[in-house]
C-alpha atoms as a PDB file:
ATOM      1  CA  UNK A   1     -13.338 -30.982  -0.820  1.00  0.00           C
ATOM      2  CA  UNK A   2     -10.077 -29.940  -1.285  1.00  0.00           C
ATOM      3  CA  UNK A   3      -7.738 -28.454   0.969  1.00  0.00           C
ATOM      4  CA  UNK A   4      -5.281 -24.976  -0.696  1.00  0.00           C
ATOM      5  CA  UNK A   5      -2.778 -23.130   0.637  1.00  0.00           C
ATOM      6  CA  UNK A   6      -3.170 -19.499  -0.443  1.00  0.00           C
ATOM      7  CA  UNK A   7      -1.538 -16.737  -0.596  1.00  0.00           C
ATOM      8  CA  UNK A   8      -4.089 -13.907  -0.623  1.00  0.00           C
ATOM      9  CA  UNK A   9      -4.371 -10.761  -2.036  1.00  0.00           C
ATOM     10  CA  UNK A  10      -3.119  -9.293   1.651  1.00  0.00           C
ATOM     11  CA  UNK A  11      -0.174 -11.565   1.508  1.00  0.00           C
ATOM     12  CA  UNK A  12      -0.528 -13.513   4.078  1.00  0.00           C
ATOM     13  CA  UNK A  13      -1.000 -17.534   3.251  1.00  0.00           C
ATOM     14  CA  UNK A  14      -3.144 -19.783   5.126  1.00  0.00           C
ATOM     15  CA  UNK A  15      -4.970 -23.106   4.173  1.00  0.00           C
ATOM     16  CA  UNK A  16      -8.596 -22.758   3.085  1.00  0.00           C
ATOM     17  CA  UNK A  17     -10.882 -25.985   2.317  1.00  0.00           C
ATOM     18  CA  UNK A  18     -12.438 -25.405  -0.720  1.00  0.00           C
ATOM     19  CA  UNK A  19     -16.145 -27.316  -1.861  1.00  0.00           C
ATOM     20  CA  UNK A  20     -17.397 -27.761  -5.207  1.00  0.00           C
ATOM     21  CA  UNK A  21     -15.985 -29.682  -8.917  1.00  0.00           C
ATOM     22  CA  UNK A  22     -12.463 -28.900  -9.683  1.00  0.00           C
ATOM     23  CA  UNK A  23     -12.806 -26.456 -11.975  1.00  0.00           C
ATOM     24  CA  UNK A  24     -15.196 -24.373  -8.934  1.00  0.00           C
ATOM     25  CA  UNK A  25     -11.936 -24.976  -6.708  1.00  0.00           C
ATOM     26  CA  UNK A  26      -9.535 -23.755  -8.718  1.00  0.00           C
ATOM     27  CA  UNK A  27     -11.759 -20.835  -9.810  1.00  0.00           C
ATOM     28  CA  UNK A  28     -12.353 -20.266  -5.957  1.00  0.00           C
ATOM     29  CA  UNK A  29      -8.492 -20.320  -4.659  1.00  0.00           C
ATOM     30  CA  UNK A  30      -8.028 -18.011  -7.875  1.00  0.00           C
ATOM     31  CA  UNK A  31     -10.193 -15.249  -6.453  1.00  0.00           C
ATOM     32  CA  UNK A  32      -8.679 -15.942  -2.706  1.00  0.00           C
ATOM     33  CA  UNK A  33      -5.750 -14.988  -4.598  1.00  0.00           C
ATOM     34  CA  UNK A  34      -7.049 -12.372  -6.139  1.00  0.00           C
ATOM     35  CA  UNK A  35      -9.279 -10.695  -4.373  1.00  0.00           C
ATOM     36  CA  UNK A  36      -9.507 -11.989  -1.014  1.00  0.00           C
ATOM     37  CA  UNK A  37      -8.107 -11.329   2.537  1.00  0.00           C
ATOM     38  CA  UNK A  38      -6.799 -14.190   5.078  1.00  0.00           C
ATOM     39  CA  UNK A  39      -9.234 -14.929   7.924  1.00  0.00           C
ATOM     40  CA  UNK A  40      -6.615 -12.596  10.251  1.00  0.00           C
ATOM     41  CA  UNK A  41      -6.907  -9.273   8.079  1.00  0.00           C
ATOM     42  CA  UNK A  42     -10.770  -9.704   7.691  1.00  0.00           C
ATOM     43  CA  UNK A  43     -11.680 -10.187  11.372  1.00  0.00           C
ATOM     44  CA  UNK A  44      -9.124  -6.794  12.131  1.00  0.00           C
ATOM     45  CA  UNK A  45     -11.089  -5.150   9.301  1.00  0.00           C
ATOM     46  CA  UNK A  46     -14.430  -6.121  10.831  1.00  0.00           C
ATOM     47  CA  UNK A  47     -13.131  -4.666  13.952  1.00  0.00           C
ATOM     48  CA  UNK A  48     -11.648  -1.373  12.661  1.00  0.00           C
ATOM     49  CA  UNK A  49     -15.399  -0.747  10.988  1.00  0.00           C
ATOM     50  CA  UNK A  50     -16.892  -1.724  14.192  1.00  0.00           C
ATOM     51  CA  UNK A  51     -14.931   0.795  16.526  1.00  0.00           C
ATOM     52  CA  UNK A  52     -15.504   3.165  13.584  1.00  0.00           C
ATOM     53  CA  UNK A  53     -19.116   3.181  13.344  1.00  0.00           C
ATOM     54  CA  UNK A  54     -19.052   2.940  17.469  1.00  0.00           C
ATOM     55  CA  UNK A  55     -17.348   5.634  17.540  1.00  0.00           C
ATOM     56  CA  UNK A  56     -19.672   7.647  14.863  1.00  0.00           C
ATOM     57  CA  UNK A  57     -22.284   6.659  17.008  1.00  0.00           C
ATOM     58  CA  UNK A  58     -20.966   7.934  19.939  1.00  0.00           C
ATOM     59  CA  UNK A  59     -20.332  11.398  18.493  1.00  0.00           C
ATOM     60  CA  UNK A  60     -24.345  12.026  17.409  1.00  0.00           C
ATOM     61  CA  UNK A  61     -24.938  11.528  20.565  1.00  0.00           C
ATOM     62  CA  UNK A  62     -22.580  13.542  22.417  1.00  0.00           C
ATOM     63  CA  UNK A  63     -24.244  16.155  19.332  1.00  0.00           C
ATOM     64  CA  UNK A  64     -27.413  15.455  20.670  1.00  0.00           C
ATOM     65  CA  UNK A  65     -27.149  15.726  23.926  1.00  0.00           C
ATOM     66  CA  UNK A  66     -25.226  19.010  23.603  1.00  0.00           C
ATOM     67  CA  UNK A  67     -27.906  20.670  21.236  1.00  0.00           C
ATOM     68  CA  UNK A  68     -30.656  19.084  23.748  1.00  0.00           C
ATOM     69  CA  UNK A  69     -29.112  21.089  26.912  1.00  0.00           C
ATOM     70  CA  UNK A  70     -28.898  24.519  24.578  1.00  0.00           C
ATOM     71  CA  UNK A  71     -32.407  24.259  23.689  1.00  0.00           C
ATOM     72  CA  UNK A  72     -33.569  23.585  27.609  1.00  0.00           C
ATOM     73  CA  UNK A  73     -31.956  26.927  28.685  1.00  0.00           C
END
């Protein structure tokens, strides 16, 4: 295991220990590089999706409910 410091794709750089023969490493802090987002960006991406599909959620139901109480009356 070797330890990288990478600057991803989002810019930021943090250290990432990286498994695996050389060549699997370098290929690895390649696509970090690349491709990849730091730890920081993908946690606020996970929580952007989150509130969004909380929030999609929340507007079926408010849907639901509203179409529910027209058809009672």
């Amino acid at each position: 295991m070797a330890k990288y410091s990478i600057k991803f794709s989002c810019g930021h750089t943090h250290v990432v220990a990286i498994t695996g023969s050389v060549a699997e490493q370098e290929r690895k802090a390649q696509w970090y590089k690349d491709c990849g987002i730091c730890p920081d960006c993908y946690a606020a991406k996970k929580a952007a999706e989150e509130s969004q599909a909380q929030q999609e959620v929340q507007a079926q139901q408010k849907r639901l409910q509203s179409t529910l109480s027209h058809e009672q009356f």
